[in-house]
Protein backbone atom coordinates (compact mmCIF):
# COMPACT_ATOMS: atom_id res chain seq x y z
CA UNK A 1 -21.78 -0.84 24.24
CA UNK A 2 -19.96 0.50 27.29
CA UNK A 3 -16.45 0.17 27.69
CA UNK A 4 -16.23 -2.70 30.58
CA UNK A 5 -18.54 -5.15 28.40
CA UNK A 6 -15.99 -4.40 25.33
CA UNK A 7 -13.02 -5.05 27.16
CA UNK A 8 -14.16 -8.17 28.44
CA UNK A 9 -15.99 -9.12 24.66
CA UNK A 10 -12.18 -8.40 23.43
CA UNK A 11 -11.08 -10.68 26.39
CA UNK A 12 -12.61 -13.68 24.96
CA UNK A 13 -12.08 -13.10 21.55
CA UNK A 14 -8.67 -12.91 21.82
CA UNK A 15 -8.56 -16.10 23.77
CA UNK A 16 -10.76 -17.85 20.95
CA UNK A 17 -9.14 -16.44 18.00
CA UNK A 18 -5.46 -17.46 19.91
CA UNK A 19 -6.70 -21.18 19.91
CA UNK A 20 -8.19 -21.01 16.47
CA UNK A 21 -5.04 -20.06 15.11
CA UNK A 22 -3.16 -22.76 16.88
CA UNK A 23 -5.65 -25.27 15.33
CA UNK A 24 -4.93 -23.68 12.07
CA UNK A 25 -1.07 -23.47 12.30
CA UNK A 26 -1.11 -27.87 12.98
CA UNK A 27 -3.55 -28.31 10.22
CA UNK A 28 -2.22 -26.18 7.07
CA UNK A 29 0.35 -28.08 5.24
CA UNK A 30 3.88 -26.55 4.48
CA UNK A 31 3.25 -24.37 1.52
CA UNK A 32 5.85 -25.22 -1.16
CA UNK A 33 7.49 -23.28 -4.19
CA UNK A 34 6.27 -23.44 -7.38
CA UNK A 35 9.03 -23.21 -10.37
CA UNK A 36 7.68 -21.59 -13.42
CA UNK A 37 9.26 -19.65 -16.28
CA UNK A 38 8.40 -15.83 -16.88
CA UNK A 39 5.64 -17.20 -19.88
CA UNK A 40 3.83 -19.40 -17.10
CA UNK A 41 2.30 -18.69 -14.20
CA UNK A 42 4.30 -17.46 -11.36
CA UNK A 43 4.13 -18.70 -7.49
CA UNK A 44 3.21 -15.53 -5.09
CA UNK A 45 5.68 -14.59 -2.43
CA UNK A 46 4.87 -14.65 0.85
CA UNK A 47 6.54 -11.53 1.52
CA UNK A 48 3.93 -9.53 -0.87
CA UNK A 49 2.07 -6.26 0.32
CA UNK A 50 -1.02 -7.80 -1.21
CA UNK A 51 -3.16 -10.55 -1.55
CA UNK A 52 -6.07 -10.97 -4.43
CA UNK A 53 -6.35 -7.72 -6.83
CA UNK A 54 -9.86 -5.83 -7.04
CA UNK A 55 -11.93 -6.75 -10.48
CA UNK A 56 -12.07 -4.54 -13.37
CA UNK A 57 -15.54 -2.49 -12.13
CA UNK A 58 -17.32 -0.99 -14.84
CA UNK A 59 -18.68 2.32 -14.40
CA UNK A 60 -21.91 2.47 -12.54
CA UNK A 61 -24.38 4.91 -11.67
CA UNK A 62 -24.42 6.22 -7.92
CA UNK A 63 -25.99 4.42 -5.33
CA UNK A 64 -29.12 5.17 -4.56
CA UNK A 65 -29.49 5.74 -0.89
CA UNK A 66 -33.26 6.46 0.98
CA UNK A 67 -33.60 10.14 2.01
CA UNK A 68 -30.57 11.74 0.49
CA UNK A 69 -30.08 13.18 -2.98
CA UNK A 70 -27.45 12.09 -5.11
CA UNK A 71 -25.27 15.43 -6.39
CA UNK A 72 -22.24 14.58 -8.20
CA UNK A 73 -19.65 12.16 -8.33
CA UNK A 74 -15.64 13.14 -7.69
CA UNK A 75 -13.58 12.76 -10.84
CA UNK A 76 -10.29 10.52 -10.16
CA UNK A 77 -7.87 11.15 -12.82
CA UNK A 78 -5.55 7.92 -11.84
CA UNK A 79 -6.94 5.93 -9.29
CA UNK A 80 -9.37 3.04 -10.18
CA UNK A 81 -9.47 0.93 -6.97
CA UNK A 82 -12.01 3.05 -5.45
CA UNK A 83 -14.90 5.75 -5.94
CA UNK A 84 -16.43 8.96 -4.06
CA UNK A 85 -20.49 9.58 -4.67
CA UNK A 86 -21.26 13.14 -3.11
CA UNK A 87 -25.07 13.73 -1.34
CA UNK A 88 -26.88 16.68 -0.31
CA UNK A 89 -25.80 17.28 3.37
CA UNK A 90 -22.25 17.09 3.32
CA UNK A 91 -22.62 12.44 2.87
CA UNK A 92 -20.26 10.85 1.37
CA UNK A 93 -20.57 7.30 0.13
CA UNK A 94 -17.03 5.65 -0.76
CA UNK A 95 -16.54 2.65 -2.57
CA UNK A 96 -13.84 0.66 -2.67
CA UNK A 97 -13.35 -1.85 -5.20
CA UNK A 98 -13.42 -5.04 -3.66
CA UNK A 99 -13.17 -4.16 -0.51
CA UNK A 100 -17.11 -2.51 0.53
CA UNK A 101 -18.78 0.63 0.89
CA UNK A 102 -18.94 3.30 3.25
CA UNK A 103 -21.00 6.07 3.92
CA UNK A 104 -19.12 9.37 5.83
CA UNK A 105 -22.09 10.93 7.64
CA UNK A 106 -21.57 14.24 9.12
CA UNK A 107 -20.95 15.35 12.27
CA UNK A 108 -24.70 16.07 13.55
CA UNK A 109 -26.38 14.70 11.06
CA UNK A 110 -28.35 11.66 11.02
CA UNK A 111 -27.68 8.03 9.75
CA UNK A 112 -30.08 7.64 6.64
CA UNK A 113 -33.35 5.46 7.59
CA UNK A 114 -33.50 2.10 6.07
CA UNK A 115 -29.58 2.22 4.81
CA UNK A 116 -28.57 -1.19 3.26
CA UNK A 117 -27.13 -3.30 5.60
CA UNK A 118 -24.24 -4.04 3.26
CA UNK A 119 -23.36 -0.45 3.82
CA UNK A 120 -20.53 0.89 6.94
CA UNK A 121 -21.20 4.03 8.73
CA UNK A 122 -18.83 6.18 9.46
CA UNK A 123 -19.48 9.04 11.70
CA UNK A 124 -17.65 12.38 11.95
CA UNK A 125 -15.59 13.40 13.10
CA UNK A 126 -13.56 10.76 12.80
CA UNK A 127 -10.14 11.65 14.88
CA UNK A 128 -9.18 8.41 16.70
CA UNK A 129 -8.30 6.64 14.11
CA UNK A 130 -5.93 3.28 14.30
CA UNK A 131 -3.72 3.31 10.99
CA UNK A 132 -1.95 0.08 10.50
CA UNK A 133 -1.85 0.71 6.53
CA UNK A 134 1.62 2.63 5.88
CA UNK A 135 1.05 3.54 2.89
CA UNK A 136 -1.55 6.01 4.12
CA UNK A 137 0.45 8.34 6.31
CA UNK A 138 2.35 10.21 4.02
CA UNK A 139 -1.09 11.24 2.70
CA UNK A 140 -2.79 12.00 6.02
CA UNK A 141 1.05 14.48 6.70
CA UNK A 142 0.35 16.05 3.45
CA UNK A 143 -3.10 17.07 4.16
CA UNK A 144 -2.36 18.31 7.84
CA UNK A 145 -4.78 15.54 8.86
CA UNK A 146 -2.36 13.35 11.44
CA UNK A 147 -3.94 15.01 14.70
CA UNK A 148 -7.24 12.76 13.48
CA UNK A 149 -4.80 9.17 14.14
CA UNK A 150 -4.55 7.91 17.89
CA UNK A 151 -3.07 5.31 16.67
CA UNK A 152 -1.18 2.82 15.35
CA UNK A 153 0.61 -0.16 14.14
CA UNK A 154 4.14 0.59 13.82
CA UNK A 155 6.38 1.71 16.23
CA UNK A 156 8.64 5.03 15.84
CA UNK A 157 11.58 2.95 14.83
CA UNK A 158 9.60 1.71 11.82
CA UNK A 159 8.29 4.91 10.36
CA UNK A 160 10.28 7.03 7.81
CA UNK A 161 7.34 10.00 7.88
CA UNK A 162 8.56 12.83 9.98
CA UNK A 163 5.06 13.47 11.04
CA UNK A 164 4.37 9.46 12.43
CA UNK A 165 7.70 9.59 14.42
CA UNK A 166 7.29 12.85 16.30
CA UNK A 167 3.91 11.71 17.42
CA UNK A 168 4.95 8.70 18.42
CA UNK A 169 7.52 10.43 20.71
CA UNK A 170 5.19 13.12 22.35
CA UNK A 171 2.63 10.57 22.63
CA UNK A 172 0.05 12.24 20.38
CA UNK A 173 -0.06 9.14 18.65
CA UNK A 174 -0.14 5.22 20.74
CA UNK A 175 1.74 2.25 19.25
CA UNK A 176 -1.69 -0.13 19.45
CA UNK A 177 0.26 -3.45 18.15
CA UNK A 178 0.75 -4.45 14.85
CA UNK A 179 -1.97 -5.50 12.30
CA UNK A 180 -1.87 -8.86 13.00
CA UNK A 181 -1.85 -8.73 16.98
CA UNK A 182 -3.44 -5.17 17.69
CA UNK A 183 -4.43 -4.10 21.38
CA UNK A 184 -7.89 -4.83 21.35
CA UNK A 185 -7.98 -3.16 24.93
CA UNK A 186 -6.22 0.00 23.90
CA UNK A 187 -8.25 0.57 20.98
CA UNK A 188 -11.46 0.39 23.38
CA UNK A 189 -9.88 2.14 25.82
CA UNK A 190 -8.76 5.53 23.16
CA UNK A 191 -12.63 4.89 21.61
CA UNK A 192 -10.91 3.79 18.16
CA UNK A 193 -13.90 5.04 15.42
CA UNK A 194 -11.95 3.85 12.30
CA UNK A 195 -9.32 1.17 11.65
CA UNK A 196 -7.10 1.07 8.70
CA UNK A 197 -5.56 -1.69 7.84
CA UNK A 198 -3.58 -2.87 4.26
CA UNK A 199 -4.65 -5.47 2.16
CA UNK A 200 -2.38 -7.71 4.63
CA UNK A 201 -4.81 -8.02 7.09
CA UNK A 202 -6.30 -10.73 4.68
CA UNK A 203 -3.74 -13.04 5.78
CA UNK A 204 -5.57 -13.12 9.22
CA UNK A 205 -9.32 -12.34 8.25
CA UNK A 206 -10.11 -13.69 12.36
CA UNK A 207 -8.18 -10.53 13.40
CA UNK A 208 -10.28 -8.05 11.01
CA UNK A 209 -13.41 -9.69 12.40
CA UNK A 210 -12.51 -9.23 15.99
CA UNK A 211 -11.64 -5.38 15.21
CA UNK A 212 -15.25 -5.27 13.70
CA UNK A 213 -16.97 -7.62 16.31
CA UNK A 214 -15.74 -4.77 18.96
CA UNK A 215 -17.87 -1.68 17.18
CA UNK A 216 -14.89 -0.47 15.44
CA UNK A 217 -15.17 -0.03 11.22
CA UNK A 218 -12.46 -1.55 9.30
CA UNK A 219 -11.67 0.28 5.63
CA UNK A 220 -8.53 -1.63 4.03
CA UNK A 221 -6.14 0.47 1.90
CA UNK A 222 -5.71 -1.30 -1.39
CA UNK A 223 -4.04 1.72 -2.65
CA UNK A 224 -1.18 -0.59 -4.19
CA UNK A 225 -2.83 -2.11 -6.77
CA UNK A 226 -3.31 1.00 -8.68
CA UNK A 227 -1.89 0.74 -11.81
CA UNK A 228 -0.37 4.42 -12.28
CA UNK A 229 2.06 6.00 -9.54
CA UNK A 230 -0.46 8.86 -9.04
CA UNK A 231 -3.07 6.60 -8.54
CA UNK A 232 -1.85 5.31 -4.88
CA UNK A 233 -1.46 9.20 -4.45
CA UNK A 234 -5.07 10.09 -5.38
CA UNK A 235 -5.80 7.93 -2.12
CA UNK A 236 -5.29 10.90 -0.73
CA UNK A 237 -8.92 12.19 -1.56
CA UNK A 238 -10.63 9.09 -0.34
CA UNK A 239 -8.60 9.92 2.95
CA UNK A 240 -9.76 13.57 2.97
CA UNK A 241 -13.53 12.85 2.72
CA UNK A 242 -13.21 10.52 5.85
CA UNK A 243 -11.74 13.89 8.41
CA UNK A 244 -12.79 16.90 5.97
CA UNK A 245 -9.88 17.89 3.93
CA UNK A 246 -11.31 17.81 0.68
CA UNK A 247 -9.42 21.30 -0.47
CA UNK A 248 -5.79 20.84 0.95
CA UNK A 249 -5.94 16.81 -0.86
CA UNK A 250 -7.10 18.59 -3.99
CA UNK A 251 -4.59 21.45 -4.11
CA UNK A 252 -1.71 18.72 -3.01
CA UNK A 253 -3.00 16.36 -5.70
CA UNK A 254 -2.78 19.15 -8.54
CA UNK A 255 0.70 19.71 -7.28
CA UNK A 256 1.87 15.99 -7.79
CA UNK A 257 0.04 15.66 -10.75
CA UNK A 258 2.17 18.94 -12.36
CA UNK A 259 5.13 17.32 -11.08
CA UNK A 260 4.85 13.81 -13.34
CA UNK A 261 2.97 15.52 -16.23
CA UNK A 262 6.53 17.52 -16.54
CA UNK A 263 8.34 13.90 -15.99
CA UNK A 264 6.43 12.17 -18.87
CA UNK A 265 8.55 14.49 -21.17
CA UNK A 266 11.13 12.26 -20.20
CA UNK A 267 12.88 10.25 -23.68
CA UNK A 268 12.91 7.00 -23.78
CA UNK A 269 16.84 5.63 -23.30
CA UNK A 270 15.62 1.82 -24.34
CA UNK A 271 17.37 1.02 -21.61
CA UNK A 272 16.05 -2.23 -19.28
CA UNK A 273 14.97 -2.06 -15.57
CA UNK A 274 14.76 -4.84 -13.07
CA UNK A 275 13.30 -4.55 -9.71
CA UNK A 276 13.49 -6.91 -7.45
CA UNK A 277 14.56 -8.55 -4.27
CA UNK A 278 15.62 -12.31 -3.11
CA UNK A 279 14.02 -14.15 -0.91
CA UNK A 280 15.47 -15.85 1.97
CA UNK A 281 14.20 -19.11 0.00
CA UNK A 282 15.88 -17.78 -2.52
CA UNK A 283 13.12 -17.04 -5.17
CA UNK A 284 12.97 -13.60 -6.17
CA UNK A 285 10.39 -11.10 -6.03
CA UNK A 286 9.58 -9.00 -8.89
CA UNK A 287 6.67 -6.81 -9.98
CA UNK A 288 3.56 -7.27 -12.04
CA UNK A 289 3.70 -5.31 -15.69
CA UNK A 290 0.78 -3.96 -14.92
CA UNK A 291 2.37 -2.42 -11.18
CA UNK A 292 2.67 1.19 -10.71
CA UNK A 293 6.87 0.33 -10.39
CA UNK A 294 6.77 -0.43 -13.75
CA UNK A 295 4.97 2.78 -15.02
CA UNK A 296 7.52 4.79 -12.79
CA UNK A 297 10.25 2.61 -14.74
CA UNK A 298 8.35 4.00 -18.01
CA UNK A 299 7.55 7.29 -17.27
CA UNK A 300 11.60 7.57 -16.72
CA UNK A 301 12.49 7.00 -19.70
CA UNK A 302 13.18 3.06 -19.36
CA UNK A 303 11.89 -0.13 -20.03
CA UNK A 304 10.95 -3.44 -17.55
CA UNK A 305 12.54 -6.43 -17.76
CA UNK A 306 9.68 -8.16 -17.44
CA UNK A 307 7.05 -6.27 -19.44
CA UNK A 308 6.58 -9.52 -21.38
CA UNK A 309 5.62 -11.62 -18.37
CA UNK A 310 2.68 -13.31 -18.80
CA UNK A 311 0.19 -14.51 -15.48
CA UNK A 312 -2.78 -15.41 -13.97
CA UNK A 313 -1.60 -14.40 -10.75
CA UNK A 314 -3.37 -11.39 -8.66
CA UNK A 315 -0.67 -10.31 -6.93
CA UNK A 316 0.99 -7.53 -7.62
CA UNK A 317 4.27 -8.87 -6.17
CA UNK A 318 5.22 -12.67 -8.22
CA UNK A 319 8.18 -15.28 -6.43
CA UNK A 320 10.06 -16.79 -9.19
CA UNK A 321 12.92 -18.89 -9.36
CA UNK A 322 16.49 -17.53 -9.23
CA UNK A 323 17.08 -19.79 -12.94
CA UNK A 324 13.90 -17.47 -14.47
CA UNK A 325 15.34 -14.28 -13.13
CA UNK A 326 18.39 -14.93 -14.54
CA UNK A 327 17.07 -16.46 -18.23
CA UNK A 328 15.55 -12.19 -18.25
CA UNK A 329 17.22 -9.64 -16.08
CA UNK A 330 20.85 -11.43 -16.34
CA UNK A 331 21.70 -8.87 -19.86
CA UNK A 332 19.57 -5.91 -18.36
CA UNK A 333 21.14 -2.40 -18.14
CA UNK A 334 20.22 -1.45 -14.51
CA UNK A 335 19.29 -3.83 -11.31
CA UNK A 336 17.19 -1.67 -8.76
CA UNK A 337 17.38 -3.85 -5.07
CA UNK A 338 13.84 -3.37 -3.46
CA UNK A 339 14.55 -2.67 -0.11
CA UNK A 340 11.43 -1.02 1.18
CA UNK A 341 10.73 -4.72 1.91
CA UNK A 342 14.00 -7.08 2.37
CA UNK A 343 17.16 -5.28 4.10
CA UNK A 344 19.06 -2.76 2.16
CA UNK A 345 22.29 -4.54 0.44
CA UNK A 346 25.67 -2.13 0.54
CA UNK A 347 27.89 -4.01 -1.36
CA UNK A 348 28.02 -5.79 -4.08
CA UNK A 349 29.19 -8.70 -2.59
CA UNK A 350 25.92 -9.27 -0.42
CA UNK A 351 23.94 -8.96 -3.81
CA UNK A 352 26.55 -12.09 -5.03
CA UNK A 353 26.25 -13.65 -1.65
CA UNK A 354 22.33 -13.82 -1.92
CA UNK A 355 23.37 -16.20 -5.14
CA UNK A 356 26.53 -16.42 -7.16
CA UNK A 357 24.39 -16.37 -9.99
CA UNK A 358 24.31 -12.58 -9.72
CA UNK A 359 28.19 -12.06 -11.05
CA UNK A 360 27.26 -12.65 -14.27
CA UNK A 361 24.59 -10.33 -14.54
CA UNK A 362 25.43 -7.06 -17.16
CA UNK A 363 24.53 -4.35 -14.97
CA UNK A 364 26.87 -6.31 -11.60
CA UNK A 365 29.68 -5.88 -13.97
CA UNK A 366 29.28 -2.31 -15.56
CA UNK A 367 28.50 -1.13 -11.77
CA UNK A 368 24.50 -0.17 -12.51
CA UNK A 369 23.52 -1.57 -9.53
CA UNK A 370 21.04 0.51 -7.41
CA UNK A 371 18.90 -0.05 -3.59
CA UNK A 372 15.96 1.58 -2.67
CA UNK A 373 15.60 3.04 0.48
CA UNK A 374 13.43 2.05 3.60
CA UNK A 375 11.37 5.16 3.47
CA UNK A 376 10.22 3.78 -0.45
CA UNK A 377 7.18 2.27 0.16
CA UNK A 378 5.69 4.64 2.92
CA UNK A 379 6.40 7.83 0.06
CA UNK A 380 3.11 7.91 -1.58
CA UNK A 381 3.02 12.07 -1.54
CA UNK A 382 6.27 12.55 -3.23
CA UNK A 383 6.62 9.39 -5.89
CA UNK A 384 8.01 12.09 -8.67
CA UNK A 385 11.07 11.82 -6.52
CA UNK A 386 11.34 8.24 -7.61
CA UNK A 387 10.61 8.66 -11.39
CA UNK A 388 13.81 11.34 -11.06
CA UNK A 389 15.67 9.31 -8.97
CA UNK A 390 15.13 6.41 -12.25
CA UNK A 391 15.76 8.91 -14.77
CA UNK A 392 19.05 9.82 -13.08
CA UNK A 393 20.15 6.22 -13.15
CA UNK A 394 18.97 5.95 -16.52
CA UNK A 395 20.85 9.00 -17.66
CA UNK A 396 24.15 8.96 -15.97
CA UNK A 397 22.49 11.47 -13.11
CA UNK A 398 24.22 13.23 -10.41
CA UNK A 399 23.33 10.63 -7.38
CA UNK A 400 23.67 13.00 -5.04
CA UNK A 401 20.54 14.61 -6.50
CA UNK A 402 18.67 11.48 -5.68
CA UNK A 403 15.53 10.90 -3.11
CA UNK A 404 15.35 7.26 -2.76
CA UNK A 405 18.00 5.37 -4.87
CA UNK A 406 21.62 4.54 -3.78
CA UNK A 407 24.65 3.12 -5.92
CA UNK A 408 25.58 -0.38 -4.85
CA UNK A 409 29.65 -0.73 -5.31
């Protein structure tokens, strides 16, 4: 497909998918909130990272591919959202739970005859990559493996990864419009091989199938589901088998993985953790027990609020009412403000401004009030420097020793 007929097939599609969301925005119905107690089950914010979490997938044997032998599978000590199946010949099939399979062919080397069609190919070497999945380029820095994105959806002034910014600036790396609106041109235009998107790129599905519809490959990151801390680190293999960096992701993995094995010495205080943010419906947004915050709350020394809570929701991030916050955080040692996704609060009179409610709370009045910073969510290579950062809190730490966390007075 040459480059004029794509840039005129992206033409059109973005002037159909433009009136089908139109259409779509006078048909849906305002969504409304859903109040529930912490034993029921909760509404889902809006303002979650994710969307539907991947099945349980039992193990299964490799898949069996025409024309290349099956050699060994890569052991994943944390992660369980996705799997690597190694080949003769340097192929690579991943699989992603709930979200497809790929097969990395090398560069050279042919596409296996007869492949499934269920199957993506991607071809190294894979360098022009469009990353619109955060999450992913603290891994790709840790690996020395940013010279393979060309782009991407945030702009400098969003990024908190040294690596993202300075590209950015000397224009090794395009800002190619944001998940939900990307340049279709630009991405034909720098020959875009792979996009990565997060799992938010469900919320418009027409967008992923334009990106596709164009040539380009679309692998979402669903890297935040993972149960354990380390396991949205361990993404960091899946990321090295796409551009060859199989031995710098393993030797940074062991590193990390040192790192919390000497954390989960830490004792437990019996302290209680809630982490959160409000809304600007005023629900507030908390975190699955089964969430990899939680487990860093854990491996700390400390205990969730809501390690009770009981759903059916998917979602890693629940909306529940201000009254059902209240009824379980209001007597809990130490509030943690998540502002990797809301606006950082300073004071605490913007926590008590967000609702009154929050005066009463134990932790408002002793002062064990703490904020994340932006950077939070975007830190998958260093997420030891959270558990610390927890421990400190939990401990009566020096804060000036801390990564992420900041006292709210």
């Amino acid at each position: 497909m040459n480059k004029a007929f794509q840039r005129l097939t992206a033409l059109v599609l973005v002037l159909v998918l433009t009136l089908a969301l139109g259409a779509c925005a006078a048909d849906t119905p305002k969504a409304t909130d859903a109040a529930t107690t912490p034993a029921t089950q909760p509404s889902v914010s809006s303002s979650t990272e994710n969307t539907t979490a991947p099945a349980t997938e039992p193990e299964a044997a490799a898949p069996e591919i025409s024309g290349l032998t099956f050699r060994e599978e890569t052991e994943l000590l944390y992660a369980q959202c996705f799997h690597l199946y190694r080949y003769e010949g340097g192929y690579t099939l991943i699989r992603i739970v709930d979200g497809g399979d790929f097969l990395v062919v090398p560069e050279g080397a042919a596409v296996p005859d007869g492949l499934d069609g269920s199957i993506t190919v991607l071809q190294q070497p894979l360098n022009r990559i469009y990353l619109a999945a955060t999450s992913a380029m603290a891994l790709f820095s840790a690996m020395d493996a940013v010279d393979a994105i060309r782009m991407t959806g945030v702009q400098a002034s969003g990024w908190y990864i040294d690596a993202a910014i300075e590209g950015l600036n000397n224009g090794s790396i395009l800002f190619a419009g944001k998940y939900s609106a990307p340049d279709y041109e630009m991405l034909i235009d720098q020959e875009c091989d792979l996009a990565i998107e997060s799992t938010m790129i469900y919320h418009t599905p027409k967008v992923k199938e334009m990106v596709e519809d164009l040539g380009i490959p679309v692998l979402v990151d669903r890297s935040s589901y993972e149960s354990h801390p380390l396991g949205r680190t361990e993404w960091i293999k899946l990321y090295a088998a796409l551009v060859g960096k199989e031995a710098e992701a393993a030797a940074f993995f062991d590193r990390q993985a040192g790192i919390i094995r000497q954390l989960e010495n830490f004792e437990n205080t019996g302290k209680t953790v809630a982490f959160f943010y409000v809304n600007s419906d005023g629900s507030v947004v908390i975190r699955k027990p089964t969430d990899y915050i939680p487990k860093m709350i854990a491996l700390a020394g400390g205990k969730y609020a809501f390690e009770d809570l009981v759903t059916d929701q998917t979602a890693t991030s629940i909306s529940i009412t201000m009254e059902n916050f209240y009824a379980t955080a209001v007597d809990a040692d130490v509030l943690i403000y998540n502002a990797s996704i809301d606006a950082p609060i300073s004071s605490i009179e913007e926590l008590v401004a967000k609702d009154a409610l929050f005066a009463d709370f134990k932790a408002v009045k002793e002062g064990n009030v703490w904020c994340t910073g932006k950077s939070f969510y975007q830190a998958t290579d260093i997420v030891g420097e959270m558990i610390r950062d927890i421990h400190h809190v939990l401990t009566d730490g020096d804060e000036s020793a801390m990564t992420f966390l900041t006292k709210v007075s």
